[in-house]
C-alpha atoms as a PDB file:
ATOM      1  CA  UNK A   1     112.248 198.374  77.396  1.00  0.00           C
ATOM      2  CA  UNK A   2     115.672 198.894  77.961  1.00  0.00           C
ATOM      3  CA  UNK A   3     116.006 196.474  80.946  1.00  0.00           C
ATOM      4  CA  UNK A   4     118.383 193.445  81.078  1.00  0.00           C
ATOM      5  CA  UNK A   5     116.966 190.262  83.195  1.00  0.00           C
ATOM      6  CA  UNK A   6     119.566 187.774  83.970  1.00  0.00           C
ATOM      7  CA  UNK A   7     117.694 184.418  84.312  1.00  0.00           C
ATOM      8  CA  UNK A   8     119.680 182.120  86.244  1.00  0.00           C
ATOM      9  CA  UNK A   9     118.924 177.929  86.213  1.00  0.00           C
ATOM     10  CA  UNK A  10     116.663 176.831  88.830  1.00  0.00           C
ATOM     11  CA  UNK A  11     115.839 176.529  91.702  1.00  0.00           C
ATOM     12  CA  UNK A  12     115.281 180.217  91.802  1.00  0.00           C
ATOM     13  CA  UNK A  13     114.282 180.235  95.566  1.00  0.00           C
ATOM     14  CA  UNK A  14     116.866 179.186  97.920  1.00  0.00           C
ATOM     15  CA  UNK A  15     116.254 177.976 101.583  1.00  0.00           C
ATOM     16  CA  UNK A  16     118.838 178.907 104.735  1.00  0.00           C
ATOM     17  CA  UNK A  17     117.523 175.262 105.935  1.00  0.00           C
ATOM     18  CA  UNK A  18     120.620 173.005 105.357  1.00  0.00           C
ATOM     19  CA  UNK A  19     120.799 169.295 106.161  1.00  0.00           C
ATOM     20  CA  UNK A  20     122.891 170.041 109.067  1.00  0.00           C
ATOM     21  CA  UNK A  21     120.285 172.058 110.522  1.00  0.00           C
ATOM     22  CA  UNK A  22     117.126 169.661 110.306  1.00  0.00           C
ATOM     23  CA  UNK A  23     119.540 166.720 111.810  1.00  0.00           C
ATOM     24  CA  UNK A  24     120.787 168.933 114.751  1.00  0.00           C
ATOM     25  CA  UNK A  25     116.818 169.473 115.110  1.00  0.00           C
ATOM     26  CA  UNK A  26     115.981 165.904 115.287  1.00  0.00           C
ATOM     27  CA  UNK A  27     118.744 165.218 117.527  1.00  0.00           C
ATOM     28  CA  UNK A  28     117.682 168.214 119.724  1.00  0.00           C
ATOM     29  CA  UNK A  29     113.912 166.816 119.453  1.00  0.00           C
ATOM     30  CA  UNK A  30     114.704 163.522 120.362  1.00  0.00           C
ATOM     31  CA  UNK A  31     116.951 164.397 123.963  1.00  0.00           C
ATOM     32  CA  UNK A  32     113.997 164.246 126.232  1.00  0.00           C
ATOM     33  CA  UNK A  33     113.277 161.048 125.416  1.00  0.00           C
ATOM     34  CA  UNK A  34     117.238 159.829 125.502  1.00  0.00           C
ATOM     35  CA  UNK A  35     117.569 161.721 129.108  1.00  0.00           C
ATOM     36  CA  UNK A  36     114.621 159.965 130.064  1.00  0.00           C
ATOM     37  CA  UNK A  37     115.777 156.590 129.205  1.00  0.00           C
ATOM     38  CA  UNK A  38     119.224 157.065 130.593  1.00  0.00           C
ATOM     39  CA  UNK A  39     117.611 157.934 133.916  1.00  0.00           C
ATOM     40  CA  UNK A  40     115.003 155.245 133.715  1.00  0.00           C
ATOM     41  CA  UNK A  41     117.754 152.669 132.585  1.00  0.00           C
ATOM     42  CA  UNK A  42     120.766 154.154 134.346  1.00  0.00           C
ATOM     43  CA  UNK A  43     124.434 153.922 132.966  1.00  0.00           C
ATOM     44  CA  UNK A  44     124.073 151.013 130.773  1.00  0.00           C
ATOM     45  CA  UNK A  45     121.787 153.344 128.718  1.00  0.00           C
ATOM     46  CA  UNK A  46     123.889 155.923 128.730  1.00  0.00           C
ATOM     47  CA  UNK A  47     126.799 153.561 127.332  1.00  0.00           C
ATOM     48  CA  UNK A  48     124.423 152.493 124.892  1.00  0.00           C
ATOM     49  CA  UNK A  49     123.890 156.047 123.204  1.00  0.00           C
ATOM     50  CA  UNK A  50     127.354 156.868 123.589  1.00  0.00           C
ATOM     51  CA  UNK A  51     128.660 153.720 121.625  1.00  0.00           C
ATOM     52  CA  UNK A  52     126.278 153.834 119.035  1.00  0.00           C
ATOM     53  CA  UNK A  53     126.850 157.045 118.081  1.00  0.00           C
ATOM     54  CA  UNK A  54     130.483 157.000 118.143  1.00  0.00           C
ATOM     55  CA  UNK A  55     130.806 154.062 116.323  1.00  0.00           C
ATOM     56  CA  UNK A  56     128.400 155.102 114.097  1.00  0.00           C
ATOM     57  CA  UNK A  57     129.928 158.746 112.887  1.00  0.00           C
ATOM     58  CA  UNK A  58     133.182 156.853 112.837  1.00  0.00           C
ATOM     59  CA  UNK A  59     132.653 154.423 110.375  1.00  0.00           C
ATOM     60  CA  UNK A  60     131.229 156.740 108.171  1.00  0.00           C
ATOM     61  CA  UNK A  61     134.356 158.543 108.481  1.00  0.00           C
ATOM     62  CA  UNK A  62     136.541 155.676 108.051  1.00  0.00           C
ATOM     63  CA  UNK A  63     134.334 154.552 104.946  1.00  0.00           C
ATOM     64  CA  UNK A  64     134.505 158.354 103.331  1.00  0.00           C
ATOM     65  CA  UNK A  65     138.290 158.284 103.729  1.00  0.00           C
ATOM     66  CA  UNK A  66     139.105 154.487 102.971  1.00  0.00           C
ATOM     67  CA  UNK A  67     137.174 155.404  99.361  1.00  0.00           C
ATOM     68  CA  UNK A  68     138.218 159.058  99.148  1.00  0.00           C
ATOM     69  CA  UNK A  69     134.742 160.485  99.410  1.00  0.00           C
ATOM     70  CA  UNK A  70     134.032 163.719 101.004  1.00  0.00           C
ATOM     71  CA  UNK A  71     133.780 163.213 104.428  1.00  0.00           C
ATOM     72  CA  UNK A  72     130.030 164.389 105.872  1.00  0.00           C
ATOM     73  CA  UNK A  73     130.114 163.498 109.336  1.00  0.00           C
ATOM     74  CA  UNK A  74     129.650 167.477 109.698  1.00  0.00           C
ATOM     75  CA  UNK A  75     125.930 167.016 108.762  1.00  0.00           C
ATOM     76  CA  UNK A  76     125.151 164.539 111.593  1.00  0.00           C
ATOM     77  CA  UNK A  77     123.037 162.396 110.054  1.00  0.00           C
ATOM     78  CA  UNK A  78     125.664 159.562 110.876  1.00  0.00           C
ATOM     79  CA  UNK A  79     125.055 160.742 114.745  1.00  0.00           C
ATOM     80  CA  UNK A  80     121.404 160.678 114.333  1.00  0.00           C
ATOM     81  CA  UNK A  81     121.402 157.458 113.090  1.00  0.00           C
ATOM     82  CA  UNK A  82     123.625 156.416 115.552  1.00  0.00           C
ATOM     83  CA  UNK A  83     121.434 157.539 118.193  1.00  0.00           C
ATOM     84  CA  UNK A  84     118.528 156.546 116.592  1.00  0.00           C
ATOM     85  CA  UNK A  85     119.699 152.754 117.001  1.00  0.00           C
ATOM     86  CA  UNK A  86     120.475 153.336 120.217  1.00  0.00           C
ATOM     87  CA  UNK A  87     116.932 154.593 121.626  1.00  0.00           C
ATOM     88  CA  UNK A  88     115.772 151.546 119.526  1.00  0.00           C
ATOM     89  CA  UNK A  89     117.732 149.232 121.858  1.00  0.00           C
ATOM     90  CA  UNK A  90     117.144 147.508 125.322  1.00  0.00           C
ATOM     91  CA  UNK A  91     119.738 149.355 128.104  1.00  0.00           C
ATOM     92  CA  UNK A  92     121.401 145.751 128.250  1.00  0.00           C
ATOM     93  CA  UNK A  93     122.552 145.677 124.584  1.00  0.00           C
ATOM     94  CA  UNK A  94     126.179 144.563 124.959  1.00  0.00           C
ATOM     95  CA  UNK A  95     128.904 146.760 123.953  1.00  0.00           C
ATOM     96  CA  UNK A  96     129.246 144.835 120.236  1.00  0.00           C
ATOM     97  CA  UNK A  97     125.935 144.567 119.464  1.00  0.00           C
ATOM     98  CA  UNK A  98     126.126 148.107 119.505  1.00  0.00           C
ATOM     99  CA  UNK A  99     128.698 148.475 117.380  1.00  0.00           C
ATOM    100  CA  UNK A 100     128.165 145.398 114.831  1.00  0.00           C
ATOM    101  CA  UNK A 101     124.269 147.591 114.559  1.00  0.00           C
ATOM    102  CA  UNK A 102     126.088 150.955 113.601  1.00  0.00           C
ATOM    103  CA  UNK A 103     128.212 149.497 111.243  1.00  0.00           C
ATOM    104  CA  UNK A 104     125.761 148.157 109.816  1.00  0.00           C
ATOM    105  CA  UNK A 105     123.471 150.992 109.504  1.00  0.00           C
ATOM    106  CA  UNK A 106     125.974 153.324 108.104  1.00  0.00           C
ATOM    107  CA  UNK A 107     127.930 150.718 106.058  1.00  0.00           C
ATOM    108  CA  UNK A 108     125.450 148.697 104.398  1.00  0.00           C
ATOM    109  CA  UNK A 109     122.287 150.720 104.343  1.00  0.00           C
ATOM    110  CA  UNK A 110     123.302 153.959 103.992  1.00  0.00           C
ATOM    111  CA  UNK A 111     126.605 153.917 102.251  1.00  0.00           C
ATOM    112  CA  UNK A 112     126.930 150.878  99.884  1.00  0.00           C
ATOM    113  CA  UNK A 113     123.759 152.737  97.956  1.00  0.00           C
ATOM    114  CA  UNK A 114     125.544 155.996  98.057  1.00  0.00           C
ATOM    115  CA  UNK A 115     125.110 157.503 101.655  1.00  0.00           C
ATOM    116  CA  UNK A 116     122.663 160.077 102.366  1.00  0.00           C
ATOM    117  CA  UNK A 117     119.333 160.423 100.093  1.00  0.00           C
ATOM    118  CA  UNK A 118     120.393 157.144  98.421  1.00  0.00           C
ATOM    119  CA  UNK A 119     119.446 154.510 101.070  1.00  0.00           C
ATOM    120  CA  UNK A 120     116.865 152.510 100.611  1.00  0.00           C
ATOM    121  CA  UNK A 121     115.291 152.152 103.991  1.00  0.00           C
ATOM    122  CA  UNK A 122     115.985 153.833 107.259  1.00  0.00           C
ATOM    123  CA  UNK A 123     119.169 153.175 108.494  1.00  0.00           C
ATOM    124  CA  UNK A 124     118.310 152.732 112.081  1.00  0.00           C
ATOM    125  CA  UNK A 125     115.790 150.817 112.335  1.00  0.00           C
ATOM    126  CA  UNK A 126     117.058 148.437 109.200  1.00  0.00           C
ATOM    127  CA  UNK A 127     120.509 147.392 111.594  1.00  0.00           C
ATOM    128  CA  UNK A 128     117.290 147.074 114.561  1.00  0.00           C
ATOM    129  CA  UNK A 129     115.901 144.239 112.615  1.00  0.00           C
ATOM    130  CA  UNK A 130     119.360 142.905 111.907  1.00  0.00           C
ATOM    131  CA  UNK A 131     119.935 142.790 114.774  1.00  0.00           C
ATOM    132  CA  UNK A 132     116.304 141.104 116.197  1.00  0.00           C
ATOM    133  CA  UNK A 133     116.774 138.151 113.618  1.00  0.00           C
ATOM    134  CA  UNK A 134     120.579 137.821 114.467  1.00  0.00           C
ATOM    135  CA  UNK A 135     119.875 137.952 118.148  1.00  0.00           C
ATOM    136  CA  UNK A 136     116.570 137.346 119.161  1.00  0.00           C
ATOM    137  CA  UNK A 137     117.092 136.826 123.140  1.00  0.00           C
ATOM    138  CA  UNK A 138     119.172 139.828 123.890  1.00  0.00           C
ATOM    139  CA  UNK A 139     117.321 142.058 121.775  1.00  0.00           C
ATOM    140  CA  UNK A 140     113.788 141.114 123.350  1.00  0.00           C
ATOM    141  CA  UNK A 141     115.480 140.832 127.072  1.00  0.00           C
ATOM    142  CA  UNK A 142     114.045 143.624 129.138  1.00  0.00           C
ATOM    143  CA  UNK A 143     114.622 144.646 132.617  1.00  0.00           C
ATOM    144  CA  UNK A 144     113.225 147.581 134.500  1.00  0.00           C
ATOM    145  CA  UNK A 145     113.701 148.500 137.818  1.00  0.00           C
ATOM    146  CA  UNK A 146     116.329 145.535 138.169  1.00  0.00           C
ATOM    147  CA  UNK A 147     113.736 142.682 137.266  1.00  0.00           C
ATOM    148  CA  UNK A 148     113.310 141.116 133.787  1.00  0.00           C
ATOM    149  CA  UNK A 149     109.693 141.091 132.633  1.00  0.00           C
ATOM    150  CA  UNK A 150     107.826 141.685 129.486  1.00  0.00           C
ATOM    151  CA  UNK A 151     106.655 144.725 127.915  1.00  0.00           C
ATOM    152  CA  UNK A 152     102.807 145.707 128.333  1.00  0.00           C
ATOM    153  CA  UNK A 153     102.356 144.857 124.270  1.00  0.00           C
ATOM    154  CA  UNK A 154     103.785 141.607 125.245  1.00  0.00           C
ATOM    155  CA  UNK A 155     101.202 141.413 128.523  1.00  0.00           C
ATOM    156  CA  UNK A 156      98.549 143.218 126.170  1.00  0.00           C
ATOM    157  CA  UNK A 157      98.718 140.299 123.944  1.00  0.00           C
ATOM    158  CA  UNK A 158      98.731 137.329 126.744  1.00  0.00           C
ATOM    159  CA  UNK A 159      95.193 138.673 127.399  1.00  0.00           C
ATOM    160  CA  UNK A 160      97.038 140.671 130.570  1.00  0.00           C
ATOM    161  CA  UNK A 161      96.068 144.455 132.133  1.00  0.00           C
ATOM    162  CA  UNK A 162      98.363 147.147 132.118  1.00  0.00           C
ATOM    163  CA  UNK A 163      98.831 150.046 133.687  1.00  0.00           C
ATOM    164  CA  UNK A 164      98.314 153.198 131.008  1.00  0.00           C
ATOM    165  CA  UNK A 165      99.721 156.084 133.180  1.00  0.00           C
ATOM    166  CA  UNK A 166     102.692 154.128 133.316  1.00  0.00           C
ATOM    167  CA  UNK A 167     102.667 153.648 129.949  1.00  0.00           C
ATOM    168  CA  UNK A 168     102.531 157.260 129.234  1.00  0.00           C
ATOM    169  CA  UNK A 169     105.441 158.345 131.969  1.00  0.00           C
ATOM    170  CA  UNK A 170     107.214 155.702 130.920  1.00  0.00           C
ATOM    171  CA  UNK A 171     107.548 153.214 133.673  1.00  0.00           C
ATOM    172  CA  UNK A 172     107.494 150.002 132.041  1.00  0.00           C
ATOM    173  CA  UNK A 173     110.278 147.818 130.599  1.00  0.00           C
ATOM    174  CA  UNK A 174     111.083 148.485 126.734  1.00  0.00           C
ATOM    175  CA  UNK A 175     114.078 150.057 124.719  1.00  0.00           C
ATOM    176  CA  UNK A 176     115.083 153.220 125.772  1.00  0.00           C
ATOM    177  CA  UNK A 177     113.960 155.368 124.018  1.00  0.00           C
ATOM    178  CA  UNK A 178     110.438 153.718 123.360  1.00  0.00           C
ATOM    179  CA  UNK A 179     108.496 154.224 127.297  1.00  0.00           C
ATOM    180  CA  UNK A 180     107.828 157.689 127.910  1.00  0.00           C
ATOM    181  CA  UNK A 181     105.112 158.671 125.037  1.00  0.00           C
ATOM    182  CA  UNK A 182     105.544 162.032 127.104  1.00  0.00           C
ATOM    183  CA  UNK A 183     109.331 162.700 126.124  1.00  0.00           C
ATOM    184  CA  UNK A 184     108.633 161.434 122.364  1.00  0.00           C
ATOM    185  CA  UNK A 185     105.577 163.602 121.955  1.00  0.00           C
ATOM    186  CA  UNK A 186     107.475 166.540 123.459  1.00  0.00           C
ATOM    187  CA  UNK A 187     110.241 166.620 121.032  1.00  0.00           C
ATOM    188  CA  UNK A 188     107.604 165.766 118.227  1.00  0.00           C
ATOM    189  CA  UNK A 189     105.878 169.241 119.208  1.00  0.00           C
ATOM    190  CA  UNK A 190     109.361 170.467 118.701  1.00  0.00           C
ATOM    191  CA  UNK A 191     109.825 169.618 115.386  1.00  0.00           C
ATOM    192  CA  UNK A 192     106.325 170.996 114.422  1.00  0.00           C
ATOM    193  CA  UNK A 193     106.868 174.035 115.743  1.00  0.00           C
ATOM    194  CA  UNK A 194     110.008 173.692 113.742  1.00  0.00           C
ATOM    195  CA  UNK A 195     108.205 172.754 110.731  1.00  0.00           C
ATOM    196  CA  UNK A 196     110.695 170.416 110.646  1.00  0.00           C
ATOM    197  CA  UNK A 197     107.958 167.379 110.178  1.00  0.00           C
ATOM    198  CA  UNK A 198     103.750 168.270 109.298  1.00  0.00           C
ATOM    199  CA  UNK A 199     100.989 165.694 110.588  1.00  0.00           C
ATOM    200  CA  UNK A 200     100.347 163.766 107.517  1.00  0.00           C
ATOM    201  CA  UNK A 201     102.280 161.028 108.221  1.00  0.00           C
ATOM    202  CA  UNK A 202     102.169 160.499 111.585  1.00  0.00           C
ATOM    203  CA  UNK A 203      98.484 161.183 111.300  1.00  0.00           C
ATOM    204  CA  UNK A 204      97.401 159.190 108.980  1.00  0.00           C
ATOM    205  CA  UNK A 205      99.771 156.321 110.400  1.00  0.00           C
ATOM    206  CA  UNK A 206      98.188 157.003 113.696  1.00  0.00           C
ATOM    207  CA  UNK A 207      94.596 156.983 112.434  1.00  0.00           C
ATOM    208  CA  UNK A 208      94.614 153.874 110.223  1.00  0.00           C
ATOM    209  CA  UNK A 209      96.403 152.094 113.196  1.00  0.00           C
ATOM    210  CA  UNK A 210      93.309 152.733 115.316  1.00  0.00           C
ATOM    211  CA  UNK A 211      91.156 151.751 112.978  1.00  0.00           C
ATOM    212  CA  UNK A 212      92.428 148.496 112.179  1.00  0.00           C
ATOM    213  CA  UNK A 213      92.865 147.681 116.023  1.00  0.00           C
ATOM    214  CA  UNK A 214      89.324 148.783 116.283  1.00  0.00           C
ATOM    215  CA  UNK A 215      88.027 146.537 113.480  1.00  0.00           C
ATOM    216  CA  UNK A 216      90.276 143.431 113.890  1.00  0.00           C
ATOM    217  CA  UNK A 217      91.120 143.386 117.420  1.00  0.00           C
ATOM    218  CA  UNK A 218      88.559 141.841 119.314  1.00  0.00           C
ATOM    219  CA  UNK A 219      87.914 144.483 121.644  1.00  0.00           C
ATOM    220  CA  UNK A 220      85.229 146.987 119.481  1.00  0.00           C
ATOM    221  CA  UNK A 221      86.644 150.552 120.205  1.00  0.00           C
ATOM    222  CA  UNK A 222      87.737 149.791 123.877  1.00  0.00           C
ATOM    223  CA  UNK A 223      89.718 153.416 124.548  1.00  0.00           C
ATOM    224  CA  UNK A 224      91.849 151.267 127.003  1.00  0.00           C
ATOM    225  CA  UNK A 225      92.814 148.352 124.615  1.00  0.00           C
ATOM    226  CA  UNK A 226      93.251 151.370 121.761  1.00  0.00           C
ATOM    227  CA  UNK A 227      95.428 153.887 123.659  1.00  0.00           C
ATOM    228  CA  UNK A 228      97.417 151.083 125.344  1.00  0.00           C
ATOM    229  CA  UNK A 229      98.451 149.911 121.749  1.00  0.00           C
ATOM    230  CA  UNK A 230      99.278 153.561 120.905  1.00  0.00           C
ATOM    231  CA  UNK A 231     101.680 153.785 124.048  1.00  0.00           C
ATOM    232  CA  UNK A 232     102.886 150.818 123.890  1.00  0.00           C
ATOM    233  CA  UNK A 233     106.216 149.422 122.003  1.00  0.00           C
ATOM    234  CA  UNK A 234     107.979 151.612 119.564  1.00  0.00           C
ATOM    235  CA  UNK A 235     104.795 153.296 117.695  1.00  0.00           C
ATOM    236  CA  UNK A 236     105.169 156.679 118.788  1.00  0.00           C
ATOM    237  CA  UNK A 237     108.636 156.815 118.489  1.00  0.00           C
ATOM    238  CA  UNK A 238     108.337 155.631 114.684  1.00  0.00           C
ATOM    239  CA  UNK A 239     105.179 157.362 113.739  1.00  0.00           C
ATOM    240  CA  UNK A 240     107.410 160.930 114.653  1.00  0.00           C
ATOM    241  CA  UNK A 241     110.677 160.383 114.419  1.00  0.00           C
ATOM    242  CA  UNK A 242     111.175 157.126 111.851  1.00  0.00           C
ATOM    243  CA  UNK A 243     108.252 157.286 109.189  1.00  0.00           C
ATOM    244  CA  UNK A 244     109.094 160.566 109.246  1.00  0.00           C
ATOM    245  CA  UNK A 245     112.892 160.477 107.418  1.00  0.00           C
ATOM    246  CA  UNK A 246     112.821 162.850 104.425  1.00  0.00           C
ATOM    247  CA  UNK A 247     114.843 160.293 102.427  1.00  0.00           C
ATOM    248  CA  UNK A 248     112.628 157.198 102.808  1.00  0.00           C
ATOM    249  CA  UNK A 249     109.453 158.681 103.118  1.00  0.00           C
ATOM    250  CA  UNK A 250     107.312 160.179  99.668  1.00  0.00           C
ATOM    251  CA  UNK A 251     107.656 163.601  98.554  1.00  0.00           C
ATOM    252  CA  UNK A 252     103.985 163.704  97.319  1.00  0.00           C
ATOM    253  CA  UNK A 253     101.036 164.977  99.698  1.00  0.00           C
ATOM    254  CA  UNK A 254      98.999 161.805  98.328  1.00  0.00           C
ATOM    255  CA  UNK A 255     101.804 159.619  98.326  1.00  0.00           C
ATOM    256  CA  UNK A 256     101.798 160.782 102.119  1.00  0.00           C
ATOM    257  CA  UNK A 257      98.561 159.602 102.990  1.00  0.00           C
ATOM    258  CA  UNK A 258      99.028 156.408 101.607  1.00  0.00           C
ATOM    259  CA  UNK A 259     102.145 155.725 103.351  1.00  0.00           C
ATOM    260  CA  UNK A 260     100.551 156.476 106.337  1.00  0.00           C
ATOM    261  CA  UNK A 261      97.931 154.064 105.831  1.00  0.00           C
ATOM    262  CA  UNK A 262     100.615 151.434 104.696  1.00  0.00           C
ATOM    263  CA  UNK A 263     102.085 151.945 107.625  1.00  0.00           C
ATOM    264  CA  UNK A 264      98.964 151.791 110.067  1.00  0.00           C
ATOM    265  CA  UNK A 265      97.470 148.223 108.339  1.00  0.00           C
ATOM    266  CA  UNK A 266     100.888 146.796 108.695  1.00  0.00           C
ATOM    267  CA  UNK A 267     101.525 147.522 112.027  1.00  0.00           C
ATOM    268  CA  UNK A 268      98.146 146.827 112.897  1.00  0.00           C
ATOM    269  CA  UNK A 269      99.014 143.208 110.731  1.00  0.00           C
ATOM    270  CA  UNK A 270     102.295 142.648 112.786  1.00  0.00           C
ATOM    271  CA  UNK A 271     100.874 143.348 115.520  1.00  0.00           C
ATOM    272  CA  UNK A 272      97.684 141.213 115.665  1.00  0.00           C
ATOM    273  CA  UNK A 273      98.961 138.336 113.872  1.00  0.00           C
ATOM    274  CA  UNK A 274     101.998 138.020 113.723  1.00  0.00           C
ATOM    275  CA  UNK A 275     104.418 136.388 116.307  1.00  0.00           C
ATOM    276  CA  UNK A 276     105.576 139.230 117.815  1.00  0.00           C
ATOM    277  CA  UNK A 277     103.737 141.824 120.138  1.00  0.00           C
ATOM    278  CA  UNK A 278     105.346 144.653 118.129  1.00  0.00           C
ATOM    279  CA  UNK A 279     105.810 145.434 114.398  1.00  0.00           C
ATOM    280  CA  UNK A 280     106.560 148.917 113.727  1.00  0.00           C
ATOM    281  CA  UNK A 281     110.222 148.302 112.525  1.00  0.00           C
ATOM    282  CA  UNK A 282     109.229 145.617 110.527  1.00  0.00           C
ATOM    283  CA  UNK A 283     106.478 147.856 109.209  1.00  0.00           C
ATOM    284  CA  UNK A 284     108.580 151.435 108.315  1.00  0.00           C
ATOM    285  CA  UNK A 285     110.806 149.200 106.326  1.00  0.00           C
ATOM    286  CA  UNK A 286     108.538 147.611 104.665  1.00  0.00           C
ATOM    287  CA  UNK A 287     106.728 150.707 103.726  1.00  0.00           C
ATOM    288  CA  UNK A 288     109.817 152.308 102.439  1.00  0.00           C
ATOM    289  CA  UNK A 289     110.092 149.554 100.395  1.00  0.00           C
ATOM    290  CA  UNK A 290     106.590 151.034  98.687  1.00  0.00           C
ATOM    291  CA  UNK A 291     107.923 154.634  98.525  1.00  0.00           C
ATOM    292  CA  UNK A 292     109.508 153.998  94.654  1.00  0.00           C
ATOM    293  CA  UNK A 293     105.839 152.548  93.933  1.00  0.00           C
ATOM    294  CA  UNK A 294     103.406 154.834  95.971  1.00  0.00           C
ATOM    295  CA  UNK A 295     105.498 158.120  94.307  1.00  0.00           C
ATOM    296  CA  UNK A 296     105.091 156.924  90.684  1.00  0.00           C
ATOM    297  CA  UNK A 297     101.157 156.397  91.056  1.00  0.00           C
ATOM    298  CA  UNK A 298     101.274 159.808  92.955  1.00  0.00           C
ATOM    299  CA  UNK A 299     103.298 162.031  91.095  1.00  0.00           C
ATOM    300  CA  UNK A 300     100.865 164.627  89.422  1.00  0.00           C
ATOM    301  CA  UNK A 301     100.895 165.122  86.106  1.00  0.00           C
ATOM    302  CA  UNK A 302     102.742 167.690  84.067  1.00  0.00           C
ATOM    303  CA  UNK A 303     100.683 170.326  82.759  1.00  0.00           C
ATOM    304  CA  UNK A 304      99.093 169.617  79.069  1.00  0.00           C
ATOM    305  CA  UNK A 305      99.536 166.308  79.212  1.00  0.00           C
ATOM    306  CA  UNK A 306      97.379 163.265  79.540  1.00  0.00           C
ATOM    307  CA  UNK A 307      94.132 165.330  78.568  1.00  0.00           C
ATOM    308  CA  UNK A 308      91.863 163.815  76.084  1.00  0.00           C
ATOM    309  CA  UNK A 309      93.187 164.410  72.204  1.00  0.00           C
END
């Protein structure tokens, strides 16, 4: 054998799938629901997105420069975060709140801990709950249709009816980006067909969430009181989209599952018993809180070790 083989370091397979790409997608996958909610919500929504997003992929700029890192804005991940907030907001948000969420997002969740695949928790929806224990009232202040009322978790839990096909189309007072399960679940099919995102987190999240609600809601399996609590609030939009962040989420199949579940008791916990009608911030960052933990009991083991000597 006269053959020379030049073995390189690994990886030895290389993917055309850059970082840039599987933002854009996201971004692309989540426009149907921001259209909807800026025609549901009108302008102020529409300022909403805009600001966040701007003010978002410019203080990661102004960050990069100030401490001479390379500058990524070019991968929009700063933009999806941006817009992330924003669909994560109510259409009345003032013009600073916006702002004061995207700096914090990108400054001290994403950046402090060395910007993107070193944060902790997701950006988003960490500056969301900064922003709901800074400033409770305008953060839970809802008006659709130019009349303040509460959401149909909030009139779920009071013992209320709602109206589920309104639910699903998205006519019903809530953040915009949150209403129309229709718009989420369309870009969701998006990124699947993408295979951008599989089912095993949302999934699992999905299924465990039902079966807690079944089991400790009161209601037996009551498919109204069940697919009202999947419509309702932010759920779908974090079981696709949020759970769903490659950086905060495991990397095991196993470690998958049992994020999922995590993320289905807790919401299910929030949601129940807790003092709000909705929980699914509160339980994504939480649960990436367990990714470090769930991964190390998860990881598989190498090959020839841990056998019996």
């Amino acid at each position: 054998m006269n053959e020379n083989y030049n073995i390189s370091s690994s990886p030895h397979i290389r993917s055309k799938v850059t970082t840039g790409s599987i933002m854009l997608y996201v971004i692309i996958a989540l426009l149907p629901a921001t259209i909807f909610g800026v025609y549901t919500f009108g302008v102020p929504a529409l300022l909403v997105v805009l600001i966040t997003t701007a003010s978002a992929v410019i203080t990661e700029y102004l960050y990069q420069k100030l401490m001479k890192k390379k500058v990524t804005i070019g991968d929009f991940s700063a933009a999806l975060t941006g817009l992330l907030l924003a669909l994560n907001l109510p259409a009345e948000a003032p013009w600073w709140m916006c702002v004061l969420g995207s700096v914090f997002a990108i400054l001290i969740v994403k950046q402090v801990f060395g910007g993107l695949g070193q944060n902790f928790m997701n950006p988003a929806l960490g500056a969301r709950c900064f922003l709901l224990i800074s400033f409770t009232g305008r953060m839970t202040t809802f008006v659709y249709d130019g009349v303040t009322g509460a959401t149909p978790l909030a009139l779920l839990k009071a013992g209320e009816s709602v109206n589920l096909m309104d639910m699903l189309i998205g006519n019903e007072a809530g953040t915009i980006g949150e209403t129309s399960v229709i718009a989420i679940l369309v870009g969701a099919l998006f990124l699947i067909a993408m295979g951008i995102i599989d089912l095993r987190i949302p999934g699992t999240y999905l299924a465990s969430f039902v079966v807690f609600i079944v089991v400790f809601g009161g209601h037996g399996f009551d498919l109204t009181y069940v697919t009202a609590h999947l419509c309702g609030g932010g759920l779908m939009l974090g079981a696709w989209f949020m759970a769903t962040d490659y950086v905060t989420s495991p990397i095991t199949k196993t470690g998958q599952i049992v994020y999922g579940i995590c993320l289905g008791v807790l919401t299910g916990l929030f949601r129940l018993f807790g003092g709000s009608a909705e929980g699914v911030s509160y339980a994504i960052i939480f649960s990436n809180l367990l990714v470090p933990l769930i991964e190390k009991m998860t990881l598989p083991r190498p090959f020839g070790k841990g056998g019996e000597r």
